[in-house]
C-alpha atoms as a PDB file:
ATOM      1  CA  UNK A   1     242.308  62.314  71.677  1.00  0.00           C
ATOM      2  CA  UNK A   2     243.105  61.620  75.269  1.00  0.00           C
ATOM      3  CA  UNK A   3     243.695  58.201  76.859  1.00  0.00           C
ATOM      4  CA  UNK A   4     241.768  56.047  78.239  1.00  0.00           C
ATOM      5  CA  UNK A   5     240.268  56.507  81.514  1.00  0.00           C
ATOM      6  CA  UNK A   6     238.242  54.866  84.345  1.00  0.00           C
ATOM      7  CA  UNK A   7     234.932  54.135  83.526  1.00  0.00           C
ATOM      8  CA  UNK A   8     231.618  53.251  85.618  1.00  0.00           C
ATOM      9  CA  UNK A   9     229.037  50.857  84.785  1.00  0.00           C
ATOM     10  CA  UNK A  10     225.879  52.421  82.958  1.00  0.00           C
ATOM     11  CA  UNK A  11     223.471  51.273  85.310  1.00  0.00           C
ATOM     12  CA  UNK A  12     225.284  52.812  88.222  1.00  0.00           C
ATOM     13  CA  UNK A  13     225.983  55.834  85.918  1.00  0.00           C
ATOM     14  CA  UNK A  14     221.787  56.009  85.240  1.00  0.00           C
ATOM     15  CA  UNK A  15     221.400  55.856  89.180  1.00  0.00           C
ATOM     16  CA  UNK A  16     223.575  58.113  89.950  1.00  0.00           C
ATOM     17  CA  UNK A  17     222.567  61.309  87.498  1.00  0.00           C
ATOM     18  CA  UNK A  18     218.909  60.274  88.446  1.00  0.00           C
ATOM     19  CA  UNK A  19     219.773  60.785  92.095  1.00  0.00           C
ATOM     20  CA  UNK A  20     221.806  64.171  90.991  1.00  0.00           C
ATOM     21  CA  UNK A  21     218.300  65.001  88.994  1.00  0.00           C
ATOM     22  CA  UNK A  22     216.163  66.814  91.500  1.00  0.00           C
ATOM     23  CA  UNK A  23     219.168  68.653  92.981  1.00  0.00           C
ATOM     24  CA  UNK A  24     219.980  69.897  89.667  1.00  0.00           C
ATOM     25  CA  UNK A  25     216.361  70.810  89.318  1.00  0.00           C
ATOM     26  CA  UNK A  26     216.291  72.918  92.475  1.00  0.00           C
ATOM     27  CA  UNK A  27     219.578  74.916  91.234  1.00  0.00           C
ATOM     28  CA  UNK A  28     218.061  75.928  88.080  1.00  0.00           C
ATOM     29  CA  UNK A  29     215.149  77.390  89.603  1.00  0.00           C
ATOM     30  CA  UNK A  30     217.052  79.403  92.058  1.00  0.00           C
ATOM     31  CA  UNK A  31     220.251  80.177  89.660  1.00  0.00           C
ATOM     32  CA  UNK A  32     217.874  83.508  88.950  1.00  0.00           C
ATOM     33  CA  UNK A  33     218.886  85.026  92.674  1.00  0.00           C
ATOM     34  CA  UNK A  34     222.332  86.975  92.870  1.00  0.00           C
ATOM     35  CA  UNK A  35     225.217  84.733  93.444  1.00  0.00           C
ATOM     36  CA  UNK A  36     229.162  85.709  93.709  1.00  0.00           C
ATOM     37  CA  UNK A  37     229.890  82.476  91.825  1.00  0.00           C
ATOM     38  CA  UNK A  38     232.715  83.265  89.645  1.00  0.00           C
ATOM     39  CA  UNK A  39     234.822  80.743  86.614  1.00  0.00           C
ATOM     40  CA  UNK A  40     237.637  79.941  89.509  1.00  0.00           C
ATOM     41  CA  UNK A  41     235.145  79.261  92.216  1.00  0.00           C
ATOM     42  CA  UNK A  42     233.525  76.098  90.328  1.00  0.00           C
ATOM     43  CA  UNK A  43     235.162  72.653  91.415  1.00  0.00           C
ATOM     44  CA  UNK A  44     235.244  69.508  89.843  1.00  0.00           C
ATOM     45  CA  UNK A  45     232.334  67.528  90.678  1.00  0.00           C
ATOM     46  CA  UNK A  46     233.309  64.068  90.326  1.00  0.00           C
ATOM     47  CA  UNK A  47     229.642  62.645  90.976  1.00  0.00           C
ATOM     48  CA  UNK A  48     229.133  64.266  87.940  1.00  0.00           C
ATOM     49  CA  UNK A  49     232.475  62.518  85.698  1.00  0.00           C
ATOM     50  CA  UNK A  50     234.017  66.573  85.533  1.00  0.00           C
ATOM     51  CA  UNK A  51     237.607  66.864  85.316  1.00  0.00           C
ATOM     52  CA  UNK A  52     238.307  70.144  84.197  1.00  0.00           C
ATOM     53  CA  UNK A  53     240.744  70.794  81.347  1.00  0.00           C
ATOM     54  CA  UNK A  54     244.182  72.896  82.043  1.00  0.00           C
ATOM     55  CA  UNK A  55     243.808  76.733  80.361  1.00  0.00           C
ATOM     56  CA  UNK A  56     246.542  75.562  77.906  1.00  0.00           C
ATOM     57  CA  UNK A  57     244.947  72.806  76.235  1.00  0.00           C
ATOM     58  CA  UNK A  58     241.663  74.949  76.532  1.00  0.00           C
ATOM     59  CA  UNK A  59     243.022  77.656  74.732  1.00  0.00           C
ATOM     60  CA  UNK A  60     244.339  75.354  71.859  1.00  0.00           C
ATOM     61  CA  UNK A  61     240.862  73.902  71.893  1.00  0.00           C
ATOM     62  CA  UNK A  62     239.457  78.102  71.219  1.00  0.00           C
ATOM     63  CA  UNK A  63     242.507  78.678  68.661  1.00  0.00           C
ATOM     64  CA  UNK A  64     241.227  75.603  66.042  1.00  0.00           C
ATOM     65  CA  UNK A  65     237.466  76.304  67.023  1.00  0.00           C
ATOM     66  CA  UNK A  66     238.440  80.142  65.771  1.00  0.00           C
ATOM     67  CA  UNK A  67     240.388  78.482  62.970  1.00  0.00           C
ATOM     68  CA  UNK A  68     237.202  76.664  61.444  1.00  0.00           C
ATOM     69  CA  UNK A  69     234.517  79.105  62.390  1.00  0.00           C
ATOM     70  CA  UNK A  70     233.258  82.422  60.831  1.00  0.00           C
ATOM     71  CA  UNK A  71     231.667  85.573  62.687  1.00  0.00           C
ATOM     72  CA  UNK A  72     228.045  84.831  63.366  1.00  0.00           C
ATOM     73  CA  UNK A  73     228.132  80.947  63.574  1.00  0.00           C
ATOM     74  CA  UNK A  74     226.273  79.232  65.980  1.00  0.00           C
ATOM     75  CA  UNK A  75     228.661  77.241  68.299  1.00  0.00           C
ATOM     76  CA  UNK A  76     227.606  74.422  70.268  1.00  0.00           C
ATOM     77  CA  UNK A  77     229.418  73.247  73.496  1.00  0.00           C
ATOM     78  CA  UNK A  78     227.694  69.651  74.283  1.00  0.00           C
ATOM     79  CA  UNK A  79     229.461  68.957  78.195  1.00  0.00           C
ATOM     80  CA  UNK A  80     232.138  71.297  77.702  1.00  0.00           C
ATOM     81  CA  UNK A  81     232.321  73.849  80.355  1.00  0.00           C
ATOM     82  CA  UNK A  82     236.449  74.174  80.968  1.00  0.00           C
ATOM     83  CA  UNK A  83     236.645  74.833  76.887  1.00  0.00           C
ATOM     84  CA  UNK A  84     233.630  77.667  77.231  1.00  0.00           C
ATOM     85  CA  UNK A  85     235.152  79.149  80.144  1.00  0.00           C
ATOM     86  CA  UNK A  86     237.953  80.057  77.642  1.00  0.00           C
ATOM     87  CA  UNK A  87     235.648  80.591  74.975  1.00  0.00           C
ATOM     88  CA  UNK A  88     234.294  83.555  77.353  1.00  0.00           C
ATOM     89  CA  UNK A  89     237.821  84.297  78.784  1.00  0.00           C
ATOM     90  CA  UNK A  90     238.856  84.872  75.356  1.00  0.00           C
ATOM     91  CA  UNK A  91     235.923  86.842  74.196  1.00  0.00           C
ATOM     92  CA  UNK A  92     234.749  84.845  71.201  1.00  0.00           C
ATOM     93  CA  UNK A  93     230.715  85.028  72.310  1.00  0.00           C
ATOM     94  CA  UNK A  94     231.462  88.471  70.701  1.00  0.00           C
ATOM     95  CA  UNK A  95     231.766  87.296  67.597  1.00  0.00           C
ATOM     96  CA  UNK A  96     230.184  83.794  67.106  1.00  0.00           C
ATOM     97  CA  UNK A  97     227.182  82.457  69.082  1.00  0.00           C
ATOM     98  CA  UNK A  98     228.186  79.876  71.323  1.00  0.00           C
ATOM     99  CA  UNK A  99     226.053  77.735  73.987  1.00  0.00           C
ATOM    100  CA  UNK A 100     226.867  75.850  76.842  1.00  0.00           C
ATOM    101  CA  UNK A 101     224.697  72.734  76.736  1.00  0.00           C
ATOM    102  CA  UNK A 102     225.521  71.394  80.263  1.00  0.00           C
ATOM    103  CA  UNK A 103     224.170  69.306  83.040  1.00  0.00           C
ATOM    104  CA  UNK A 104     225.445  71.504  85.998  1.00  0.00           C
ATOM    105  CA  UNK A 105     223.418  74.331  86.781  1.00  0.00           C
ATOM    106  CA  UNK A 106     226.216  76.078  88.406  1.00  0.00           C
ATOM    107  CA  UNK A 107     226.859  77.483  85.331  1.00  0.00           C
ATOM    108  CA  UNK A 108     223.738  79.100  85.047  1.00  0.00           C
ATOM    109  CA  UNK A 109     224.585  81.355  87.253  1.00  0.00           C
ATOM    110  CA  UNK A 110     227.987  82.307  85.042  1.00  0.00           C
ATOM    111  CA  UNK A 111     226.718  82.107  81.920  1.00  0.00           C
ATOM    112  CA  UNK A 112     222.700  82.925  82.411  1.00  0.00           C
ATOM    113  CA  UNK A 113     222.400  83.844  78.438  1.00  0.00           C
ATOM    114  CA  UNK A 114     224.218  81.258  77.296  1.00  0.00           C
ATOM    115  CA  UNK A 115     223.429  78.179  79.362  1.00  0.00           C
ATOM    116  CA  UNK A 116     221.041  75.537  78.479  1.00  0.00           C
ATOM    117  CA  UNK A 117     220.589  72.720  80.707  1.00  0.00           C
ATOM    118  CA  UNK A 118     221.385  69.379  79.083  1.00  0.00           C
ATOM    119  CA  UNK A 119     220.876  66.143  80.385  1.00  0.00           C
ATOM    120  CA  UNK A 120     221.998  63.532  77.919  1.00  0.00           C
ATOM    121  CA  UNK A 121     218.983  60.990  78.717  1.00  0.00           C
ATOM    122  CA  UNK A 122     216.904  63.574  77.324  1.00  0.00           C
ATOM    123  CA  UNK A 123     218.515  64.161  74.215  1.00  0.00           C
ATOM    124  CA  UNK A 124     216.113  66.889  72.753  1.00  0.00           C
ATOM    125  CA  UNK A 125     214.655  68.036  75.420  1.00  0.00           C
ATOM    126  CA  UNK A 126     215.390  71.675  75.842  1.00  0.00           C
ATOM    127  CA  UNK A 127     213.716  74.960  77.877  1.00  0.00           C
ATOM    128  CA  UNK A 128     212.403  77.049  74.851  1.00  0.00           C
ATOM    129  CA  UNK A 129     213.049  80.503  77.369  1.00  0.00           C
ATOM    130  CA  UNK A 130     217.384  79.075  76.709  1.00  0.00           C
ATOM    131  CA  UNK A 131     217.110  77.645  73.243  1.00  0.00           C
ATOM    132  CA  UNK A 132     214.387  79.153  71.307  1.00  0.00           C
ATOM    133  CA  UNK A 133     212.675  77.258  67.658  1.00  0.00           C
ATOM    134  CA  UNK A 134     214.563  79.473  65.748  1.00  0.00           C
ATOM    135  CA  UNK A 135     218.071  77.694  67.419  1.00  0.00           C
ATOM    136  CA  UNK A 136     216.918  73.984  66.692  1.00  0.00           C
ATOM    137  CA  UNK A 137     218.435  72.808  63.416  1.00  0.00           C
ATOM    138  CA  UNK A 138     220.779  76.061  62.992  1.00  0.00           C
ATOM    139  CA  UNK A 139     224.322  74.737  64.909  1.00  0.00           C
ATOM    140  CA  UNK A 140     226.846  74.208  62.702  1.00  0.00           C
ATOM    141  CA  UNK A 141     230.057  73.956  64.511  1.00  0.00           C
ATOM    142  CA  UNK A 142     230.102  71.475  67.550  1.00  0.00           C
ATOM    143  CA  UNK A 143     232.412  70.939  70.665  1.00  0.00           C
ATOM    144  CA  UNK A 144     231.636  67.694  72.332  1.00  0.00           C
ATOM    145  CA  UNK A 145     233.150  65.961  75.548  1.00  0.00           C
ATOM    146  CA  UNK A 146     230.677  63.443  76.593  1.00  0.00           C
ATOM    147  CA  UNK A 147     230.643  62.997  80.597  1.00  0.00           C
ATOM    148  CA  UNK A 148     230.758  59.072  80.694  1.00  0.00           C
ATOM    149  CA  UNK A 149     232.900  56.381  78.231  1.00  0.00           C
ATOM    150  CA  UNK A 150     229.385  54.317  77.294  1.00  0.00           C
ATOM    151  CA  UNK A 151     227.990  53.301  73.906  1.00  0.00           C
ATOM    152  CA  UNK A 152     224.379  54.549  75.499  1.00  0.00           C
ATOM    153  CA  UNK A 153     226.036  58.270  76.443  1.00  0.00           C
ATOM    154  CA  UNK A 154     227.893  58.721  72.976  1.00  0.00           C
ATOM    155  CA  UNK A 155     224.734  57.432  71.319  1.00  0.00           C
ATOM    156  CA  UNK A 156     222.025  59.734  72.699  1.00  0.00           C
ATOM    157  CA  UNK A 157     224.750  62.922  72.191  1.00  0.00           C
ATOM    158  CA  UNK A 158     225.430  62.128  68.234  1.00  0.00           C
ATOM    159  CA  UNK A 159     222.662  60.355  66.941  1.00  0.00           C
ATOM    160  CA  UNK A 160     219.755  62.329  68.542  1.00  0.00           C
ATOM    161  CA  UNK A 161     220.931  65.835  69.852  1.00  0.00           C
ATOM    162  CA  UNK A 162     223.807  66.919  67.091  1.00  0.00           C
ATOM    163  CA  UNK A 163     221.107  65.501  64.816  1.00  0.00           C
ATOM    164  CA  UNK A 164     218.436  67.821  66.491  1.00  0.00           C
ATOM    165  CA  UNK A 165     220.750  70.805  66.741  1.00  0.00           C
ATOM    166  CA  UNK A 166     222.501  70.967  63.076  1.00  0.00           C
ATOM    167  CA  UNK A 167     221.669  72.864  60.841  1.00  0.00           C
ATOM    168  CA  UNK A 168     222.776  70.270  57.846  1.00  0.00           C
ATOM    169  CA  UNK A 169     224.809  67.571  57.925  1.00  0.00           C
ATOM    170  CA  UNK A 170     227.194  69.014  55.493  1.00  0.00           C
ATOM    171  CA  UNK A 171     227.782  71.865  56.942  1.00  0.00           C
ATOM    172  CA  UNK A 172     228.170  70.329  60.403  1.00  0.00           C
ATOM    173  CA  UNK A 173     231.775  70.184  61.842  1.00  0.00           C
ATOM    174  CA  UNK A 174     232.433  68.485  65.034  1.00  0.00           C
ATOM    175  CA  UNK A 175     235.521  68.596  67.671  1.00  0.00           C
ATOM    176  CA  UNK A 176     234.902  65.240  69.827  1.00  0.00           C
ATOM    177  CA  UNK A 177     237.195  65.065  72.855  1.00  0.00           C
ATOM    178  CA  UNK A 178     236.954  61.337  74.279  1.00  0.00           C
ATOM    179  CA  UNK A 179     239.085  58.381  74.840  1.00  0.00           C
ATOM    180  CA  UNK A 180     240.584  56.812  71.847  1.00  0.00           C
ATOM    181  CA  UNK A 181     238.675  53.522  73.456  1.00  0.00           C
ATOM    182  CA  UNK A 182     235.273  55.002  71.650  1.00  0.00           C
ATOM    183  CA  UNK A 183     237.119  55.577  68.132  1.00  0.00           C
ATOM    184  CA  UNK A 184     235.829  52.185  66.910  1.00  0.00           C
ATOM    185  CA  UNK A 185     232.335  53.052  67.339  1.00  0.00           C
ATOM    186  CA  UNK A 186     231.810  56.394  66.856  1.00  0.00           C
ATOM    187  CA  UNK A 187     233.325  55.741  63.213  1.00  0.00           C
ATOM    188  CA  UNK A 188     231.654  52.236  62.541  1.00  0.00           C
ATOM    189  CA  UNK A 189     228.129  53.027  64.198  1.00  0.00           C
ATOM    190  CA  UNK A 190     227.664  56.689  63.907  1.00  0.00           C
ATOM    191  CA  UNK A 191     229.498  57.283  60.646  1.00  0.00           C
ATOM    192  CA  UNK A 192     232.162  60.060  61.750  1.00  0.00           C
ATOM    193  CA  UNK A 193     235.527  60.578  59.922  1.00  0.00           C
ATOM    194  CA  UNK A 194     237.627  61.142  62.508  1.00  0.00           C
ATOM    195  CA  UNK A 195     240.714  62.875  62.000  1.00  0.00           C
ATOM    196  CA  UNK A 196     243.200  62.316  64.971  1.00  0.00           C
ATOM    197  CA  UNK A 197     245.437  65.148  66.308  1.00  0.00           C
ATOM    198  CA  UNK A 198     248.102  63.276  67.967  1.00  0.00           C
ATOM    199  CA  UNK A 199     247.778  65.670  70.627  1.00  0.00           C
ATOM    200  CA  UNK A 200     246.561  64.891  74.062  1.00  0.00           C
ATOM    201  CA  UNK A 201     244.560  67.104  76.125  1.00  0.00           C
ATOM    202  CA  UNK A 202     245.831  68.038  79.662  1.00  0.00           C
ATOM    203  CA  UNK A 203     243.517  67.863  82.633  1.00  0.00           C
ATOM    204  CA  UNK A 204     244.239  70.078  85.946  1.00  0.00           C
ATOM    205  CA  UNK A 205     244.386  67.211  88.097  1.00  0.00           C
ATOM    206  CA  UNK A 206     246.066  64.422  86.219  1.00  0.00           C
END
């Protein structure tokens, strides 16, 4: 778990992704067209709460998803793109199935078979040509890193798309990077056992 950081209020957060909305909208449909976008070419873009993770604590992140995964599991990555850019780095979409569920269509252009666009205010809501039926209720294995520290954001992410994506809940396992602030309420209102790591994940800006 990492500490606690700044957080904005959700009705600035709602007008701010709604104003990001149609830009985002105008990406996908061009992120077809060649592009020389590459992993180290993608900034932070604050606007949209990223603050990308350090290849260390990344790579620690890929070493105890490997650890409780199999070959052939279906991986989800809910807001995660630092921790799939080492899942790619390190070559594990050759041997389990992961997706980056993400907001930023930048990384459509990176990872064009892997990428579906996300936007947490549309929980389930999903572009059958990136996730197909045969996807929805088959995840077992999630990475989550929710973009904002609100009750609303953590809400939509475990109650209504893990729920969508898994393929059972007792087969579901879940690695939930957030501040410790949302502990509480992720255990008391959404019913997770967390287990805490004592380890705190390094960003490339702190």
């Amino acid at each position: 778990e990492e500490e606690e950081e700044e957080r904005l209020p959700e009705d600035t957060q709602r007008i701010l992704l709604e104003f990001l909305a149609e830009r985002n909208k105008r990406s996908l449909e061009e992120s077809t067209e060649e592009s020389d976008t590459n992993d180290k070419s993608v900034e932070e873009d604050w606007q949209l709460s990223q603050f990308w993770y350090t290849d260390e604590t990344a790579d620690r992140v890929v070493n105890e998803v490997l650890s409780q995964t199999k070959e052939g599991d279906n991986i989800a990555c809910l807001c995660t793109p630092s921790i799939f850019k080492s899942l790619h780095r390190l070559k594990v979409l050759e041997t389990r199935n992961c997706y980056l569920f993400e907001y930023d269509t930048r990384f459509n252009l990176l990872y064009k078979n892997s990428f579906v666009f996300y936007d947490y205010r549309n929980p389930t809501e999903f572009d059958e040509n990136q996730l197909p039926k045969s996807l929805h209720h088959n995840f077992t294995f999630f990475i989550i890193d929710p973009p904002f520290l609100s009750e609303e954001c953590h809400s939509k992410v475990i109650s209504e798309t893990v729920t969508f994506l898994e393929k059972s809940k007792e087969e579901t396992k879940i690695l939930y990077l957030t501040g410790v602030v949302m502990r509480g309420l992720l255990e008391s209102q959404y019913g997770l056992k967390l287990v805490s790591s004592g380890w705190s994940p390094q960003h490339e800006r702190n």
